[in-house]
C-alpha atoms as a PDB file:
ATOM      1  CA  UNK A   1      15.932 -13.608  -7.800  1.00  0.00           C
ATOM      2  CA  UNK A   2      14.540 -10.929  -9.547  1.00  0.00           C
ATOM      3  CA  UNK A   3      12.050 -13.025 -11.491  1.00  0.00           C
ATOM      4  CA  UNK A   4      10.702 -14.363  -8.134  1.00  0.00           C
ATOM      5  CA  UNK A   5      10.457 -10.601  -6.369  1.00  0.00           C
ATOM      6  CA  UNK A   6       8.064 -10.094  -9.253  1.00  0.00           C
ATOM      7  CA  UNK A   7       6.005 -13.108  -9.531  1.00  0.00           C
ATOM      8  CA  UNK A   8       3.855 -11.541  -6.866  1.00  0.00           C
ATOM      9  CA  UNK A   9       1.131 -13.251  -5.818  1.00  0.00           C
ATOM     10  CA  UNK A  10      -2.258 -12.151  -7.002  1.00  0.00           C
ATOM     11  CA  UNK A  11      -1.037 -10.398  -9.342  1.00  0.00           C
ATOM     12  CA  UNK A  12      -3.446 -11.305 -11.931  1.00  0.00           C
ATOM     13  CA  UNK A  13      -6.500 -10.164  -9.630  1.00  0.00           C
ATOM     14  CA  UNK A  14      -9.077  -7.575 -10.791  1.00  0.00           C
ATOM     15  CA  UNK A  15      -8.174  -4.486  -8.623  1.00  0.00           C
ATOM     16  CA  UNK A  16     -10.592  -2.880  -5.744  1.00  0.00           C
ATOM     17  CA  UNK A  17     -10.525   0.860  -4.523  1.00  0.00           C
ATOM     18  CA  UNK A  18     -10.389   1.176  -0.701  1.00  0.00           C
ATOM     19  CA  UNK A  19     -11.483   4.240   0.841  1.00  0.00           C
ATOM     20  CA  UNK A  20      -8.840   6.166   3.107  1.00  0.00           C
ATOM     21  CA  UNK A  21      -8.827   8.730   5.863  1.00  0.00           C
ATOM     22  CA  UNK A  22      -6.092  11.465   6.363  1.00  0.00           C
ATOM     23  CA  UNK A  23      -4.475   9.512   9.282  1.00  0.00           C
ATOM     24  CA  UNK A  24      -3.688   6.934   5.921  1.00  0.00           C
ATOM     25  CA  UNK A  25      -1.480  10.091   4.616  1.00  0.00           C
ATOM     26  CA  UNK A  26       0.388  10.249   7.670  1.00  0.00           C
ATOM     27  CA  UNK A  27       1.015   6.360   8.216  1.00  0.00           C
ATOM     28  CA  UNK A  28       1.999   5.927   5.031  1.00  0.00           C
ATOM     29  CA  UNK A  29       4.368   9.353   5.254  1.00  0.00           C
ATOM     30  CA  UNK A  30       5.989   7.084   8.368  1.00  0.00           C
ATOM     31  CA  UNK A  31       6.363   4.254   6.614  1.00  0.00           C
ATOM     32  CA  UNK A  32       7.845   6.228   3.761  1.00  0.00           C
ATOM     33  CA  UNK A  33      10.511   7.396   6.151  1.00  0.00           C
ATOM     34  CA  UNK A  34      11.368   4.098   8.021  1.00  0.00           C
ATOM     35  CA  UNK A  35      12.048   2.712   3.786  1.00  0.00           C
ATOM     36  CA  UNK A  36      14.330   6.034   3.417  1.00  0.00           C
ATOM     37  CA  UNK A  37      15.943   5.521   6.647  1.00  0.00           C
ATOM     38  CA  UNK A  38      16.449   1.741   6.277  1.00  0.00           C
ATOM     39  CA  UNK A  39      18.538   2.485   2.560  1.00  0.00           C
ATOM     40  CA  UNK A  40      19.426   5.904   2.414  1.00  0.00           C
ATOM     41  CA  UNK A  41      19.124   7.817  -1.030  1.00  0.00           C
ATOM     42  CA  UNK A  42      19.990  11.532  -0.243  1.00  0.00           C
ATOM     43  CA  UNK A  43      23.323  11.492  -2.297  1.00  0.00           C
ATOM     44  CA  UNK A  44      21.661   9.396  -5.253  1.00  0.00           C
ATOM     45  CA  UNK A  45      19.200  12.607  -5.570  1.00  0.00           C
ATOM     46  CA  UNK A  46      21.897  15.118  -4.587  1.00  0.00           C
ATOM     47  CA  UNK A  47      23.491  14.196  -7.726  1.00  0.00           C
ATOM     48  CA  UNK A  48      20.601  14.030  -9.709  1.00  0.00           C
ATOM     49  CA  UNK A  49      18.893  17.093  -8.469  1.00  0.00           C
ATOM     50  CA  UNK A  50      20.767  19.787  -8.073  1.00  0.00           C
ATOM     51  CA  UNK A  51      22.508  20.111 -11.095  1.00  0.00           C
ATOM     52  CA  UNK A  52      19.659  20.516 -12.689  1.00  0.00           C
ATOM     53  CA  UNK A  53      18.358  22.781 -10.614  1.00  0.00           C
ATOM     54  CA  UNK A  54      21.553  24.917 -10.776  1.00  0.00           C
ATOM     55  CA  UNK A  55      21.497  24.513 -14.863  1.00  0.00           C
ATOM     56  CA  UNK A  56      18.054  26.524 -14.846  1.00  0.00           C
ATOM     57  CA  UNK A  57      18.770  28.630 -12.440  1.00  0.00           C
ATOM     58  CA  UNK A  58      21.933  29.538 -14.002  1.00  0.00           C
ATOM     59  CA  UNK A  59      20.401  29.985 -17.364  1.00  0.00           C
ATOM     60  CA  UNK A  60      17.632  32.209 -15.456  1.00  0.00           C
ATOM     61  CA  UNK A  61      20.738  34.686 -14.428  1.00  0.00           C
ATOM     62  CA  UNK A  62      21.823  34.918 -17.717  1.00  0.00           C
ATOM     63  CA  UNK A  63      18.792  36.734 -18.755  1.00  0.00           C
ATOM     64  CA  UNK A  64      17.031  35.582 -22.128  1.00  0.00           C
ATOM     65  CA  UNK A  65      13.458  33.939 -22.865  1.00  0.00           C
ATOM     66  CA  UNK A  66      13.808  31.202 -20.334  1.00  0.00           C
ATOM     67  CA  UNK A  67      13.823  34.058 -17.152  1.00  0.00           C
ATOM     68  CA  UNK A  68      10.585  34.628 -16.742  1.00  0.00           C
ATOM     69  CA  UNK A  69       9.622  30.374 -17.004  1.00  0.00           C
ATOM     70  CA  UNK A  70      12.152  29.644 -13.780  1.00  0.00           C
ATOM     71  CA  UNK A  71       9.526  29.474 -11.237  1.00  0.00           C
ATOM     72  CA  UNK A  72       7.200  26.939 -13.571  1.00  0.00           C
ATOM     73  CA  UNK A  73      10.404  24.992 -14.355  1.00  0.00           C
ATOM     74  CA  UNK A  74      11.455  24.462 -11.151  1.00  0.00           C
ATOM     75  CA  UNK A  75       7.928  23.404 -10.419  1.00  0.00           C
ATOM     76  CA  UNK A  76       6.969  21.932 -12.995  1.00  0.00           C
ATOM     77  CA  UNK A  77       9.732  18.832 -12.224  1.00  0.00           C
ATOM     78  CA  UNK A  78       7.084  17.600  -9.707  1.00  0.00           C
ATOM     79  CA  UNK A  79       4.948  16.521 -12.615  1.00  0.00           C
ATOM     80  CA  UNK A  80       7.176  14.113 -13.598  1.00  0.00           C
ATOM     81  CA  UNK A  81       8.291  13.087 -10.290  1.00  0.00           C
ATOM     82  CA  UNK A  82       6.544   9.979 -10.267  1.00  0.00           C
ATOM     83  CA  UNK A  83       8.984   8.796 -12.956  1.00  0.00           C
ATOM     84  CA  UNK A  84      11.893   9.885 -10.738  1.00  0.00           C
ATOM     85  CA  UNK A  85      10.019   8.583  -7.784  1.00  0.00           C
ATOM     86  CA  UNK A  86       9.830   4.400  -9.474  1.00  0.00           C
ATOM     87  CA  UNK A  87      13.453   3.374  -8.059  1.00  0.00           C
ATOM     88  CA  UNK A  88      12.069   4.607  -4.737  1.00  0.00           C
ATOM     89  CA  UNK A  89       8.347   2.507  -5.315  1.00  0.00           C
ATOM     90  CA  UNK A  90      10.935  -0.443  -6.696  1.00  0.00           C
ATOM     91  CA  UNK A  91      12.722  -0.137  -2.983  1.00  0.00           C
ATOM     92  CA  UNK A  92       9.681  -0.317  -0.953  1.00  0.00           C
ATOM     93  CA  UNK A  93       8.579  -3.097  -2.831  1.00  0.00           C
ATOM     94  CA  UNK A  94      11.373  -5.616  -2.683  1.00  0.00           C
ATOM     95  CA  UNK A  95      11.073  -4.666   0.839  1.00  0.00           C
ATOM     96  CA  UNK A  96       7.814  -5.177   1.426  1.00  0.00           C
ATOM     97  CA  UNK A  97       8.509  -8.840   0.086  1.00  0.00           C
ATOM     98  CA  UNK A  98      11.729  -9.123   2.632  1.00  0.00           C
ATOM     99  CA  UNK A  99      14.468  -8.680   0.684  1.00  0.00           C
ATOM    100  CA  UNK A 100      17.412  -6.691   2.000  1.00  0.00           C
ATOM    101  CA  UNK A 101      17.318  -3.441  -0.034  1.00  0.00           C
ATOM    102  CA  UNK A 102      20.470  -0.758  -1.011  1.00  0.00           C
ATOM    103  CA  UNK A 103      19.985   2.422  -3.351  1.00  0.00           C
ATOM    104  CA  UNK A 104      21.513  -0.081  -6.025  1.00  0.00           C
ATOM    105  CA  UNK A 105      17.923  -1.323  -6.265  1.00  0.00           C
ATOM    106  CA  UNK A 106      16.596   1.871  -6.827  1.00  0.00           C
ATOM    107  CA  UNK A 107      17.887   0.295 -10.601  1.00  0.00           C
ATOM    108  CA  UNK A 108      15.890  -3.023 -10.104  1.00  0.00           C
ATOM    109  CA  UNK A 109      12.871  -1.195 -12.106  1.00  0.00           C
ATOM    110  CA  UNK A 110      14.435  -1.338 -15.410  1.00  0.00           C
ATOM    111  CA  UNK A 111      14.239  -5.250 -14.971  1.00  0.00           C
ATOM    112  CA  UNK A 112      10.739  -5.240 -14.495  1.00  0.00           C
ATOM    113  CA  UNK A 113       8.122  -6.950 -17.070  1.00  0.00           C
ATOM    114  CA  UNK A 114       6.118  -3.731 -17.196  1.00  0.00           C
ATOM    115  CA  UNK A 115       9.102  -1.252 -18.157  1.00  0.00           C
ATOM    116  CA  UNK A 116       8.125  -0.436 -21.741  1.00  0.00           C
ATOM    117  CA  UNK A 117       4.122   0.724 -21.037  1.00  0.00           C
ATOM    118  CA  UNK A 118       6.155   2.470 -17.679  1.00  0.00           C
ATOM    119  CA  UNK A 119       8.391   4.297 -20.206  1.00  0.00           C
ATOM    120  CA  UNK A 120       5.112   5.327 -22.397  1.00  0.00           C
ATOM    121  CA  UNK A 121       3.278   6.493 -19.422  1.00  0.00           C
ATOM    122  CA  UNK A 122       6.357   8.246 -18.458  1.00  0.00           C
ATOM    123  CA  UNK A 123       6.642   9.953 -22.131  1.00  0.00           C
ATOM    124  CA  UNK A 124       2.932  11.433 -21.142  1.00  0.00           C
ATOM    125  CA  UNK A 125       3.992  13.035 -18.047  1.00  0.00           C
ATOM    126  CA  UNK A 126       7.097  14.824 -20.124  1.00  0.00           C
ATOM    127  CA  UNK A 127       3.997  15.512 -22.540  1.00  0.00           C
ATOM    128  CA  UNK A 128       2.352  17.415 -19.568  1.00  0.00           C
ATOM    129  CA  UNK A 129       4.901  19.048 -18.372  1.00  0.00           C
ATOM    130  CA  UNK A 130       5.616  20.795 -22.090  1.00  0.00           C
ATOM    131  CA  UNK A 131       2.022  21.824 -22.623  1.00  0.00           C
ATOM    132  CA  UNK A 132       2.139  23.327 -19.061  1.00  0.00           C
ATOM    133  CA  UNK A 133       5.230  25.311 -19.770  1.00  0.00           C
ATOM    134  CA  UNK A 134       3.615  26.224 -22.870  1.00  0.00           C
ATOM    135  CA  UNK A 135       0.735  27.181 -21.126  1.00  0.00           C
ATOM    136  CA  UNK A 136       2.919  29.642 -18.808  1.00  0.00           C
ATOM    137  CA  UNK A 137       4.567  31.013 -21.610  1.00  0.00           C
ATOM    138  CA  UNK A 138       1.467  31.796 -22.995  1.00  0.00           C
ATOM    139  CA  UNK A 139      -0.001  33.766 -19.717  1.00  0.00           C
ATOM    140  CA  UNK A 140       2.833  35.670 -19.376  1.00  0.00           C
ATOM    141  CA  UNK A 141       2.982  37.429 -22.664  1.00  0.00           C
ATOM    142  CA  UNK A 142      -0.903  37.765 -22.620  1.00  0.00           C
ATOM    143  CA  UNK A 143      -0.070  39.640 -19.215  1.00  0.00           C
ATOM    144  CA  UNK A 144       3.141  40.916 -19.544  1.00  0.00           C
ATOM    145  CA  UNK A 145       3.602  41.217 -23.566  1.00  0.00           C
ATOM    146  CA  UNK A 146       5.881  40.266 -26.000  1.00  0.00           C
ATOM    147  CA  UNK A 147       8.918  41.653 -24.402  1.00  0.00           C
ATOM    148  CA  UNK A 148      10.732  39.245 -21.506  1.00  0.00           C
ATOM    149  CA  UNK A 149      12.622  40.905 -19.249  1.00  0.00           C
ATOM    150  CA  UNK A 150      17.002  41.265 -19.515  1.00  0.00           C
ATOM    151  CA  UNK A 151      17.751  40.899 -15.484  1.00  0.00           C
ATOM    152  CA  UNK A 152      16.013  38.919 -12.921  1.00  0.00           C
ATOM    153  CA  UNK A 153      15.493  42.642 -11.064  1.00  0.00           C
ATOM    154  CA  UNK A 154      13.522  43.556 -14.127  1.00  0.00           C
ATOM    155  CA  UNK A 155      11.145  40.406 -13.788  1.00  0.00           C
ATOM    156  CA  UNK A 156      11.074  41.042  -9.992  1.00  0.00           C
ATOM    157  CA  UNK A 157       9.603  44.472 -10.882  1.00  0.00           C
ATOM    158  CA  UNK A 158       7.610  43.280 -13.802  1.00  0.00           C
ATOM    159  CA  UNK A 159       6.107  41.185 -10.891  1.00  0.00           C
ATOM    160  CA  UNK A 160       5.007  43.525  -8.570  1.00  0.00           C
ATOM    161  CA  UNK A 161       2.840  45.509 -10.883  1.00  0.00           C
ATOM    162  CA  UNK A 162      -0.933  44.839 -10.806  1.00  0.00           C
ATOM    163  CA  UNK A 163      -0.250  42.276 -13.954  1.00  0.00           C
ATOM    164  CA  UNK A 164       2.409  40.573 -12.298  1.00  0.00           C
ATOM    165  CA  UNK A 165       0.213  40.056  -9.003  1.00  0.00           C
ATOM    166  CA  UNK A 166      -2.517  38.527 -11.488  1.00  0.00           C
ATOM    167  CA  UNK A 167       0.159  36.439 -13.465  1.00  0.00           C
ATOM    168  CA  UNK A 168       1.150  34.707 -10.111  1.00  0.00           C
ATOM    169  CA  UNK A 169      -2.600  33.858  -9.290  1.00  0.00           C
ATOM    170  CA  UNK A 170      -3.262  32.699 -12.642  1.00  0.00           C
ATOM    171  CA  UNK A 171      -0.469  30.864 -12.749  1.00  0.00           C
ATOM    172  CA  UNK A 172      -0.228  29.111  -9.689  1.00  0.00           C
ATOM    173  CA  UNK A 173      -3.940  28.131 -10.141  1.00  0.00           C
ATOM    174  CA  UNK A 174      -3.229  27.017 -13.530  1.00  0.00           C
ATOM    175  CA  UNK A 175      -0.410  24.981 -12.435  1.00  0.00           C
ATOM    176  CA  UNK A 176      -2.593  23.277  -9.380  1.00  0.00           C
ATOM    177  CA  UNK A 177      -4.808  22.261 -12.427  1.00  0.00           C
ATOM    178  CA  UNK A 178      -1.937  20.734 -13.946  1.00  0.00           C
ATOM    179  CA  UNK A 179      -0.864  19.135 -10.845  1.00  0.00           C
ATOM    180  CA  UNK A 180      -3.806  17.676  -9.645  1.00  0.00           C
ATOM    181  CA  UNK A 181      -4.268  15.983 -13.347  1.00  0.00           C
ATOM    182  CA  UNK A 182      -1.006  14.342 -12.874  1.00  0.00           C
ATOM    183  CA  UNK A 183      -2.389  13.354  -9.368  1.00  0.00           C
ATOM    184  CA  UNK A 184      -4.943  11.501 -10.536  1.00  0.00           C
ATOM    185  CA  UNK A 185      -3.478  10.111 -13.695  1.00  0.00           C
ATOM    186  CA  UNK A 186      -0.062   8.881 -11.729  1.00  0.00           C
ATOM    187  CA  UNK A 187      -0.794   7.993  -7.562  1.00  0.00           C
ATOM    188  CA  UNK A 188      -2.033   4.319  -8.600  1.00  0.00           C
ATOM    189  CA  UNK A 189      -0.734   3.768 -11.827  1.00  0.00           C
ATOM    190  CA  UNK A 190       2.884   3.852 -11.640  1.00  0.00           C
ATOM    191  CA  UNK A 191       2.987   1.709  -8.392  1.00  0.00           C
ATOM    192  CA  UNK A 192       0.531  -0.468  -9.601  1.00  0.00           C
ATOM    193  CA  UNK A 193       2.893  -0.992 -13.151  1.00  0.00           C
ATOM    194  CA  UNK A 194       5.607  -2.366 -10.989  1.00  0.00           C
ATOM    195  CA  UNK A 195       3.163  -4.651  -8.423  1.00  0.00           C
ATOM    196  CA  UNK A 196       0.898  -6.335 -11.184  1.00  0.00           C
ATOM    197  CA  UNK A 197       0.483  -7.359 -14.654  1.00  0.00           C
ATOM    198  CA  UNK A 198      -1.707  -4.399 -16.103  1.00  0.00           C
ATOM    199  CA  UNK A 199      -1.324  -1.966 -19.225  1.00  0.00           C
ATOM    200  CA  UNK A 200      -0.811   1.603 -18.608  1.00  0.00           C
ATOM    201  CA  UNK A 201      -4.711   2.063 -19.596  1.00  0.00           C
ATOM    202  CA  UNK A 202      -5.857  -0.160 -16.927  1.00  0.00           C
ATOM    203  CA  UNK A 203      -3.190   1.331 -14.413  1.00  0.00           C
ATOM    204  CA  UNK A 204      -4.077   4.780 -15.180  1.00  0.00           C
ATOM    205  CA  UNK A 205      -7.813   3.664 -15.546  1.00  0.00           C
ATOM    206  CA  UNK A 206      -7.393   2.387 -11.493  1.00  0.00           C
ATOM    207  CA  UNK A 207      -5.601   5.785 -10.375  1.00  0.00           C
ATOM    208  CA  UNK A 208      -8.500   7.884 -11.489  1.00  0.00           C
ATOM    209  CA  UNK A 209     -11.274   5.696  -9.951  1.00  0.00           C
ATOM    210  CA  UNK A 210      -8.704   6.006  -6.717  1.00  0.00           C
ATOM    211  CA  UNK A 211      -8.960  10.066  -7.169  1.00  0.00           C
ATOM    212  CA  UNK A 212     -12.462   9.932  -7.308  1.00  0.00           C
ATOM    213  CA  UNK A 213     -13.269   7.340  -4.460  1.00  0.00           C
ATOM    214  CA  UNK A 214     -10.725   9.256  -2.206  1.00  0.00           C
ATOM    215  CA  UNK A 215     -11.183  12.866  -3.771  1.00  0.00           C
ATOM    216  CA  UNK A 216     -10.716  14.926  -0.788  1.00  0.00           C
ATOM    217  CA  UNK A 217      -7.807  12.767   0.947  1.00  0.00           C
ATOM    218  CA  UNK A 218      -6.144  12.449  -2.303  1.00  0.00           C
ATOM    219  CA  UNK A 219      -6.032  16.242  -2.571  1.00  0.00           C
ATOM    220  CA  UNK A 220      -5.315  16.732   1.134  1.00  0.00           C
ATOM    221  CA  UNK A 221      -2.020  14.071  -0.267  1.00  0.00           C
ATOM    222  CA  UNK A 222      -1.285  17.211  -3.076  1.00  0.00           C
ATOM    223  CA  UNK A 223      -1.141  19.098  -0.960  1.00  0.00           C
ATOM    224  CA  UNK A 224       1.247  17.471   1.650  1.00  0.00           C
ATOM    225  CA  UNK A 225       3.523  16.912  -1.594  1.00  0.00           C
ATOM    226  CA  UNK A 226       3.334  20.514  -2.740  1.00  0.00           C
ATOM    227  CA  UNK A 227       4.151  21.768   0.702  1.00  0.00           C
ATOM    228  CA  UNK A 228       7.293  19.926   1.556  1.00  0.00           C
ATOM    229  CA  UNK A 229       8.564  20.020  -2.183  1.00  0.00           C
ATOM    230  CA  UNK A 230       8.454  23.527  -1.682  1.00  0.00           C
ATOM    231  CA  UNK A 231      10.280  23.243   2.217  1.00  0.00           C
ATOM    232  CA  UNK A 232      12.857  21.373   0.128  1.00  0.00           C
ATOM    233  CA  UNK A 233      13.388  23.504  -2.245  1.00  0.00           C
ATOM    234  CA  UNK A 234      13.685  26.454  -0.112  1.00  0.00           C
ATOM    235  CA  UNK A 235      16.351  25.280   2.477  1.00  0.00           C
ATOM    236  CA  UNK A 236      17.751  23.103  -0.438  1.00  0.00           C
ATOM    237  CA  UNK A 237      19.477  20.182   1.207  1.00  0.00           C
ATOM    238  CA  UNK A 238      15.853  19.110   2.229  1.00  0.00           C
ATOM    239  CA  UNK A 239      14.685  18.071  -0.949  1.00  0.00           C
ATOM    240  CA  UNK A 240      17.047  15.450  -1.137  1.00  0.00           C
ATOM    241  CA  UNK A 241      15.408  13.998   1.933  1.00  0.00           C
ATOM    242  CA  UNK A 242      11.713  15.332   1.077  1.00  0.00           C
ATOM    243  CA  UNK A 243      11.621  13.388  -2.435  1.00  0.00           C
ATOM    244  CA  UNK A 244      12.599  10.147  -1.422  1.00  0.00           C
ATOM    245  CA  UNK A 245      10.703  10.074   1.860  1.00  0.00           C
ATOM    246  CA  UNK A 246       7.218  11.283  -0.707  1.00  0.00           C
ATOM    247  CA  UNK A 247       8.367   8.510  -3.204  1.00  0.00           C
ATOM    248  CA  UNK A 248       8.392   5.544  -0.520  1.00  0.00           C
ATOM    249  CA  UNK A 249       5.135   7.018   0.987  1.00  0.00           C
ATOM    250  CA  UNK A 250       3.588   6.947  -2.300  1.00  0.00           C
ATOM    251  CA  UNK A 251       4.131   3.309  -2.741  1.00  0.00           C
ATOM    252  CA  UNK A 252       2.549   2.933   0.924  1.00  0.00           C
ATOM    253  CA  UNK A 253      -0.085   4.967  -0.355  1.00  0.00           C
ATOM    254  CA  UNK A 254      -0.629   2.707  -3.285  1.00  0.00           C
ATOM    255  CA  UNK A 255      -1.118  -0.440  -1.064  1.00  0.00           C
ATOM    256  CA  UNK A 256      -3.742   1.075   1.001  1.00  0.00           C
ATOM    257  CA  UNK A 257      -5.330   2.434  -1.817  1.00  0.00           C
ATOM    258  CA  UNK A 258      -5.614  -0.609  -4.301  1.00  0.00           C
ATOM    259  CA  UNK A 259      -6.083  -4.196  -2.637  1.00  0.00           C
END
């Protein structure tokens, strides 16, 4: 059976860009939901998230040279949420072709044909997401200096000098940069892996001429991301609910995107 779910038809066939409008973010947002509702994965990323969350943030408390990186940690998992997201494009897709779907198939991915060029494209998100942190590491001592801070009270007042009000700009543009590459790179590509026979060049070739036929409504989709990753992560419970429901959508996003 799972030789036939990916034998999908057309699969072969030279990929076009469609144009969207913002109403395409929110339709595909409700489809994303009705796939999360229809096969529930809120423990699945329960389990997966939040100990990691609570190993960084415990680590933070401890004091030591990871404190003042918390913040572009925690944020920094988005970039490679698109690798965390490919059970949830897998689930869509099966279905999309009509097969009944549980959060066991959220494991269906590593069956598919394309899994080794997904695991290299997957390696150069984790690539990103190091030079990024390296990247923050780097502002704040150019800021801040060579010393880090021993409490998180001492970072909170490092923070609300005049060089910690220009560390959070910096940063937080600096990390939109980052964000919006992996945009680009990963909206198409890693949907696209799963639904066709393509390389990760041609897949990652696709996303960016999707970015730049769609650049505004692509960054309008950023910024819908950014938003309720951040809702999630402040009220907690949420995320396991906003993560799933983004990693369906994205798959819904992918079909009207590439045709």
């Amino acid at each position: 059976m799972a030789r036939t779910a990916y034998a999908a038809p057309g699969a072969a066939a030279q990929p076009r860009i469609n144009r969207i409008a913002p109403a395409d973010l929110w339709l595909s947002l409700r489809q994303g939901w009705a796939d999360f509702m229809a096969a529930p994965t809120q423990i699945f990323f329960l389990c997966l998230v939040y100990p990691v969350f609570g190993l960084v943030l415990a680590r933070a408390a401890a004091g030591g040279a990871l404190l003042p990186l918390v913040w572009p940690l925690l944020t920094g998992f988005a970039l490679v949420g698109p690798v965390a997201a490919l059970g949830l494009y897998e689930m869509s897709r099966r279905r999309e072709l009509g097969f009944a779907v549980t959060w066991r198939d959220m494991f269906g991915v590593l069956r598919s044909p394309a899994v080794v060029g997904i695991l290299l494209l997957g390696l150069a998100l984790v690539a990103i997401l190091v030079v990024w942190l390296g990247a923050a590491r780097l502002l704040y001592h150019g800021l801040m200096g060579p010393e880090v801070p021993a409490t998180i009270a001492a970072l909170r007042d490092q923070l609300l000098t005049r060089e910690g009000l220009m560390l959070a700009v910096l940063g937080h543009l600096m990390g939109a940069g980052f964000a919006l590459l992996v945009l680009a790179v990963s909206v198409v590509s890693f949907p696209m892996m799963l639904d066709r026979e393509v390389s990760p060049g041609e897949a990652v070739q696709t996303s960016l001429a999707a970015f730049c036929a769609n650049p505004f409504v692509l960054t309008l989709w950023g910024v819908v991301v950014a938003v309720l990753l951040f809702v999630g992560m402040a009220t907690l419970v949420g995320l396991a609910v906003a993560l799933p429901v983004l990693g369906h959508a994205t798959w819904h996003l992918y079909r009207r995107l590439v045709f």
